[in-house]
PDB file of N, CA and C in Angstrom:
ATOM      1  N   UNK A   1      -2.516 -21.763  28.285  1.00  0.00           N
ATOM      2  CA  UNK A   1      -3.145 -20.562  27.762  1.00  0.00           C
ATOM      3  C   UNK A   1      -2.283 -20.005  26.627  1.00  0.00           C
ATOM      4  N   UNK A   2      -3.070 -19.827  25.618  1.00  0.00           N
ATOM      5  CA  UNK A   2      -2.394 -18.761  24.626  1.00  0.00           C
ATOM      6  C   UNK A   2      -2.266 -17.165  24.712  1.00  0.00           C
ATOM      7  N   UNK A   3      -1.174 -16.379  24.360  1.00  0.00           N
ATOM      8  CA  UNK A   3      -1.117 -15.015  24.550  1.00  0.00           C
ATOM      9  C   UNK A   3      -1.396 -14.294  23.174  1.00  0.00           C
ATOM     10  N   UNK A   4      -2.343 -13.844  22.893  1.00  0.00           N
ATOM     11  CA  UNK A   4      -2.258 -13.078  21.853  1.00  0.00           C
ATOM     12  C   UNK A   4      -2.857 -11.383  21.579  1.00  0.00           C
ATOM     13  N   UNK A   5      -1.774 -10.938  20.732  1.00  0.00           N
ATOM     14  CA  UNK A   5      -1.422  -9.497  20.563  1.00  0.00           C
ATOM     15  C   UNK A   5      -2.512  -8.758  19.591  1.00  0.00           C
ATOM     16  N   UNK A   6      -3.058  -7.955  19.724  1.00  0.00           N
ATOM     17  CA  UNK A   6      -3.587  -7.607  18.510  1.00  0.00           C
ATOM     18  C   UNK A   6      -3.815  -5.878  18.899  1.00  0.00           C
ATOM     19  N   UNK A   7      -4.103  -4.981  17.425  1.00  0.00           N
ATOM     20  CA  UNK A   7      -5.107  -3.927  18.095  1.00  0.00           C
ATOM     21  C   UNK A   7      -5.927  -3.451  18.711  1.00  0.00           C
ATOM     22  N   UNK A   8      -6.538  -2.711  19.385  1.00  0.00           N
ATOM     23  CA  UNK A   8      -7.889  -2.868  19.874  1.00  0.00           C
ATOM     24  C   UNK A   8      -8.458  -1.836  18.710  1.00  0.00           C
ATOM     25  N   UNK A   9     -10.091  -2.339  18.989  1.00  0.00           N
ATOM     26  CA  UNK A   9     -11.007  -1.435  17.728  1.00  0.00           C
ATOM     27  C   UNK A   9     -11.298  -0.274  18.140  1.00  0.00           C
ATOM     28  N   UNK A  10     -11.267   0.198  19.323  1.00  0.00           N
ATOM     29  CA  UNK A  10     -11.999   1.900  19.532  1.00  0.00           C
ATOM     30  C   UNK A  10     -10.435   2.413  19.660  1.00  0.00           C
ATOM     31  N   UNK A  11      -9.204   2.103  20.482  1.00  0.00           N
ATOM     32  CA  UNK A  11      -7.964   3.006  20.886  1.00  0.00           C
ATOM     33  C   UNK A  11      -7.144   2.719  20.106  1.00  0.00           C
ATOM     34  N   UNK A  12      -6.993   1.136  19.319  1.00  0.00           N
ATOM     35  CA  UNK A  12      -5.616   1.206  18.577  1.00  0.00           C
ATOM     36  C   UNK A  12      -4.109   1.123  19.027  1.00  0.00           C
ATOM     37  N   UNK A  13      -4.535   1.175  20.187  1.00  0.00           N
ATOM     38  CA  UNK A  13      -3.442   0.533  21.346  1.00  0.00           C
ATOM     39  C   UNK A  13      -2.863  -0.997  21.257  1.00  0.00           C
ATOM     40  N   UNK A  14      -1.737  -1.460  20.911  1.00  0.00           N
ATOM     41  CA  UNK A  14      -1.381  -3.307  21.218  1.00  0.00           C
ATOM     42  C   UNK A  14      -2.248  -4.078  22.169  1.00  0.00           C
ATOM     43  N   UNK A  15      -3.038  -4.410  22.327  1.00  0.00           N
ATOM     44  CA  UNK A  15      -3.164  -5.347  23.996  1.00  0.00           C
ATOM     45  C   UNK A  15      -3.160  -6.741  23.753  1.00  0.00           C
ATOM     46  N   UNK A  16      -2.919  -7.618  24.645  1.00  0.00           N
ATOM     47  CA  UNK A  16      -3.522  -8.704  24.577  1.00  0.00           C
ATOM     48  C   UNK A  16      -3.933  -9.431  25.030  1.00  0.00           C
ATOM     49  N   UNK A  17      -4.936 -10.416  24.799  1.00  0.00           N
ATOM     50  CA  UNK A  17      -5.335 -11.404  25.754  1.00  0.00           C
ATOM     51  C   UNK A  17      -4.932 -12.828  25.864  1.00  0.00           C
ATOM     52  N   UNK A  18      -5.327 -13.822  26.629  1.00  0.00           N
ATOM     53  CA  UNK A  18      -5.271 -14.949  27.046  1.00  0.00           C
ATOM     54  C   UNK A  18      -6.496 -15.313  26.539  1.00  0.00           C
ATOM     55  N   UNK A  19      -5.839 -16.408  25.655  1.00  0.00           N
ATOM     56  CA  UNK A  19      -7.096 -17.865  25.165  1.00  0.00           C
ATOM     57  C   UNK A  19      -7.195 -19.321  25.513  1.00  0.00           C
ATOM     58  N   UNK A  20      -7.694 -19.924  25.941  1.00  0.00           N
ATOM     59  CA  UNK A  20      -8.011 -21.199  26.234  1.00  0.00           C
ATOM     60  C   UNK A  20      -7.976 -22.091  24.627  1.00  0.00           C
ATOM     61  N   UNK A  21      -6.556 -22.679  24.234  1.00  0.00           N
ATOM     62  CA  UNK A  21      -6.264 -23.445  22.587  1.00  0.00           C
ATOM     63  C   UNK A  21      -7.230 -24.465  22.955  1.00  0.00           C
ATOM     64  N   UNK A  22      -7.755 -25.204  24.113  1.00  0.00           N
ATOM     65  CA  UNK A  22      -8.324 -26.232  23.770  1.00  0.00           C
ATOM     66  C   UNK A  22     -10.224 -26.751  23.487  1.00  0.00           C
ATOM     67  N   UNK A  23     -10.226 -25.210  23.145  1.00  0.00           N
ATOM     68  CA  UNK A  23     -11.166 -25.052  22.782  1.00  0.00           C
ATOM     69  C   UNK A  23     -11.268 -24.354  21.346  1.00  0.00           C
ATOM     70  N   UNK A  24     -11.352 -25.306  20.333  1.00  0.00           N
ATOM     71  CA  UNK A  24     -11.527 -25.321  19.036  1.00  0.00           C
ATOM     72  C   UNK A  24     -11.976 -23.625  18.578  1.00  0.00           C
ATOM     73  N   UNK A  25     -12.988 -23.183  18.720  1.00  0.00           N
ATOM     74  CA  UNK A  25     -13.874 -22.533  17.998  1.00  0.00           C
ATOM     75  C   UNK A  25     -14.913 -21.674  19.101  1.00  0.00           C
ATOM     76  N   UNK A  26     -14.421 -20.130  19.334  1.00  0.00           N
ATOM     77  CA  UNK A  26     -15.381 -19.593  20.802  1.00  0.00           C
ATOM     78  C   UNK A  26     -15.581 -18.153  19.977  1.00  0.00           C
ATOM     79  N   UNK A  27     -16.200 -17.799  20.732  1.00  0.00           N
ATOM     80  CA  UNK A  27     -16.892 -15.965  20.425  1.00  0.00           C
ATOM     81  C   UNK A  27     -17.485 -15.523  21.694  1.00  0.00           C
ATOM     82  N   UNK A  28     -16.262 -14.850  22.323  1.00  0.00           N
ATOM     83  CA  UNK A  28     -16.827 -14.012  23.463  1.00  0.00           C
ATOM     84  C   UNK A  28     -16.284 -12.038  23.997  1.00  0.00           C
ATOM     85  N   UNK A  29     -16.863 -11.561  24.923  1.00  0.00           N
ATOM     86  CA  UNK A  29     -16.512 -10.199  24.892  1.00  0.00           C
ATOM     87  C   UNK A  29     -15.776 -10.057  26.336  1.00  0.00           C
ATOM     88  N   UNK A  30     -14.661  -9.242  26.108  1.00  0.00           N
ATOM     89  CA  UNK A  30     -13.591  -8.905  26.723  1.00  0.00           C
ATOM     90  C   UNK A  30     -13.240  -7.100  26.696  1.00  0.00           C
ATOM     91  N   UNK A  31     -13.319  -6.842  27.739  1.00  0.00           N
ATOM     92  CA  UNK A  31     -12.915  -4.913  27.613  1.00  0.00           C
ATOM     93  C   UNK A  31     -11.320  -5.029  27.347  1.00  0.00           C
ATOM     94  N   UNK A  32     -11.260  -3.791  26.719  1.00  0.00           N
ATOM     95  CA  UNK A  32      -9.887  -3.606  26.329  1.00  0.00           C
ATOM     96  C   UNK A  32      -9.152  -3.186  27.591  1.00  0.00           C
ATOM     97  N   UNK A  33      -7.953  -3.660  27.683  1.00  0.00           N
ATOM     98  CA  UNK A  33      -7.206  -3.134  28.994  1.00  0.00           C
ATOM     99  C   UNK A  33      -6.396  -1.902  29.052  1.00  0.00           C
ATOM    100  N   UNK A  34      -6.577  -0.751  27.721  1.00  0.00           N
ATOM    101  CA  UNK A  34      -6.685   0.270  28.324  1.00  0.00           C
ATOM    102  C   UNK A  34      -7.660   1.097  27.727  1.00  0.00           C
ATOM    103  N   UNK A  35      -9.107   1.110  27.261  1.00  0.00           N
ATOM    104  CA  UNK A  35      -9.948   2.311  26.829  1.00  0.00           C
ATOM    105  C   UNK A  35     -10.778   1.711  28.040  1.00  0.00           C
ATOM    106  N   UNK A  36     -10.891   0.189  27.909  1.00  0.00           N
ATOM    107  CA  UNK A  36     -12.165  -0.541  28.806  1.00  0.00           C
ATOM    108  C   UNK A  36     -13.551  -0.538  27.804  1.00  0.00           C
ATOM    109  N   UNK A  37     -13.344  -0.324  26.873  1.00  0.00           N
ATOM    110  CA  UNK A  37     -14.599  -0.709  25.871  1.00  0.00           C
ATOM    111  C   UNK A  37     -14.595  -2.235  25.318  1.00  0.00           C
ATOM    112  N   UNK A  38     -15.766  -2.729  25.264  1.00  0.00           N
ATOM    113  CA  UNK A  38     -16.071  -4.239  24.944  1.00  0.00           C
ATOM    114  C   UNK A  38     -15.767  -4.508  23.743  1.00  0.00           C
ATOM    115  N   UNK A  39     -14.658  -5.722  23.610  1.00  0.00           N
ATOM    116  CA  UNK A  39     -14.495  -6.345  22.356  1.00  0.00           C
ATOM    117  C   UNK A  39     -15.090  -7.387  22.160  1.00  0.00           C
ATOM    118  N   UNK A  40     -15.414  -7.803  20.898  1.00  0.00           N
ATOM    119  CA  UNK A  40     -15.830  -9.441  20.703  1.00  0.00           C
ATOM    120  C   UNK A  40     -14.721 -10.033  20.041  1.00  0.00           C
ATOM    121  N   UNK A  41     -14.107 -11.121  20.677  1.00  0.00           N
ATOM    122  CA  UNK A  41     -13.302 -11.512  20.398  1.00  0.00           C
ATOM    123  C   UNK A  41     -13.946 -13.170  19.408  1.00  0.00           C
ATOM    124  N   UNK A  42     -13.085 -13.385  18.719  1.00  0.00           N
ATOM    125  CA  UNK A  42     -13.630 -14.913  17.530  1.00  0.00           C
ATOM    126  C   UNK A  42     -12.071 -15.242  17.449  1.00  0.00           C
ATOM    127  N   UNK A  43     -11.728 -16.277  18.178  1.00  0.00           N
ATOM    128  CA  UNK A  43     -10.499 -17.214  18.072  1.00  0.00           C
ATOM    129  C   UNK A  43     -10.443 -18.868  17.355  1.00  0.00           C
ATOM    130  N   UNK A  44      -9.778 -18.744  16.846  1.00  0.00           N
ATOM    131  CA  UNK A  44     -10.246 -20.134  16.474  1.00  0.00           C
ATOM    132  C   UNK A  44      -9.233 -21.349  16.298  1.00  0.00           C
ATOM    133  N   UNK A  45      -8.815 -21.953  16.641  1.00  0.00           N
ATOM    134  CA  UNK A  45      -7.484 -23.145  17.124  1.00  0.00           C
ATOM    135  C   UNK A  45      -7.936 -24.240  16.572  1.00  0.00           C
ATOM    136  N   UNK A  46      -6.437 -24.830  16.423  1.00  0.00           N
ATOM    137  CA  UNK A  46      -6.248 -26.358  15.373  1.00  0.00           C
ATOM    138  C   UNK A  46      -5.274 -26.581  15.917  1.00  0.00           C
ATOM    139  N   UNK A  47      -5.241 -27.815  16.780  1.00  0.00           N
ATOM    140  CA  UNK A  47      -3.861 -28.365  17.156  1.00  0.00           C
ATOM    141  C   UNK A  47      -3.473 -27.194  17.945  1.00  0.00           C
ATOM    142  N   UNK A  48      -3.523 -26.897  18.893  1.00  0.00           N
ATOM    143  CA  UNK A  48      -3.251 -25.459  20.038  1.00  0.00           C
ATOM    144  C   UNK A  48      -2.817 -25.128  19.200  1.00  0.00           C
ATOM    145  N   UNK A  49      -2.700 -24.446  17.933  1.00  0.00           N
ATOM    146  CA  UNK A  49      -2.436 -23.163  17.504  1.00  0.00           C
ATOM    147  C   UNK A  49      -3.184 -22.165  16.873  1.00  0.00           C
ATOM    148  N   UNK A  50      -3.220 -21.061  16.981  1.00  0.00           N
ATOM    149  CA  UNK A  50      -4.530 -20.204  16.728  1.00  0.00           C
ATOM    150  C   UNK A  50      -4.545 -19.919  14.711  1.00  0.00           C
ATOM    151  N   UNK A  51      -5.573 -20.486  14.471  1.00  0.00           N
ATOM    152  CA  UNK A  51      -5.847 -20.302  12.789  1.00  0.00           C
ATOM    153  C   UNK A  51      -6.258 -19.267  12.443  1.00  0.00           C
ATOM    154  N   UNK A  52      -7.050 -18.516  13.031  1.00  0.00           N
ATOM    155  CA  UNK A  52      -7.717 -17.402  12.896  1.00  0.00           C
ATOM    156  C   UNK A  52      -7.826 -16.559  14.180  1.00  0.00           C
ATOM    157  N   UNK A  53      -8.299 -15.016  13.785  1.00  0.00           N
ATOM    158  CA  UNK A  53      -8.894 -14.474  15.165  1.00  0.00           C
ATOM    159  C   UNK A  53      -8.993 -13.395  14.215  1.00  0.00           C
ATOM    160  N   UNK A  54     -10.508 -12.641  14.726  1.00  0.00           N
ATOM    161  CA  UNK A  54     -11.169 -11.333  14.784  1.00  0.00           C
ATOM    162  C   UNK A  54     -11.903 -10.642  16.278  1.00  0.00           C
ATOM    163  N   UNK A  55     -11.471  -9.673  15.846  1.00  0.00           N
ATOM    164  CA  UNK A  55     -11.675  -8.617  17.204  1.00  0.00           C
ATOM    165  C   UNK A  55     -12.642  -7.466  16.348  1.00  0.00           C
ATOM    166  N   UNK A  56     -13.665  -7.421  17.378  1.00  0.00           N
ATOM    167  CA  UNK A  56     -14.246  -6.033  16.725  1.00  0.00           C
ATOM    168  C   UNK A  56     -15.104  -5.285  17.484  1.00  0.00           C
ATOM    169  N   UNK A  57     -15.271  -3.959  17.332  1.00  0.00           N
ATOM    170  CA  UNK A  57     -16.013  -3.291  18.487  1.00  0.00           C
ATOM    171  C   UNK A  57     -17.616  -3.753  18.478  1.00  0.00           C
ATOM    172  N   UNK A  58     -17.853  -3.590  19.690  1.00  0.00           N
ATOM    173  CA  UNK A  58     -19.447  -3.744  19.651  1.00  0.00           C
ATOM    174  C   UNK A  58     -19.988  -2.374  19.844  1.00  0.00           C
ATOM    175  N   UNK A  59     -21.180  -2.623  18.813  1.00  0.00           N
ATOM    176  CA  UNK A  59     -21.666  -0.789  18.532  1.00  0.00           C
ATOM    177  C   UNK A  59     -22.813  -0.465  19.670  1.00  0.00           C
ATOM    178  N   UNK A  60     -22.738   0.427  20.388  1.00  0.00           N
ATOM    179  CA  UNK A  60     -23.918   0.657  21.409  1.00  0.00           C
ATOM    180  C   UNK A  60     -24.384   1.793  21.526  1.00  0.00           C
TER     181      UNK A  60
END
């Protein structure tokens, strides 16, 4: 598993999550671990290492 750090979009708080590197290319939603509002997370790995990633709130 990969650990990675980022902002969250509604609190702005550090958090981070755990990614599965051996999976190339995913887009899924994860609550933040401390507001608890849904992120969509877009990771994207080459050779287990992460090339990209966007996080962004989902509007409801």
């Amino acid at each position: 598993m990969y650990e990675h750090f980022f902002q969250c979009p509604y609190c702005w708080e550090e958090i981070s999550m755990l990614m599965d590197p051996s999976i190339s290319s995913q887009t899924y939603v994860e609550d933040c671990e401390v507001c608890c509002n849904p992120i969509e997370v877009t990771p994207q790995f080459q050779d287990n290492e992460l090339i990209a990633f966007e996080a962004h709130d989902i509007e409801q």
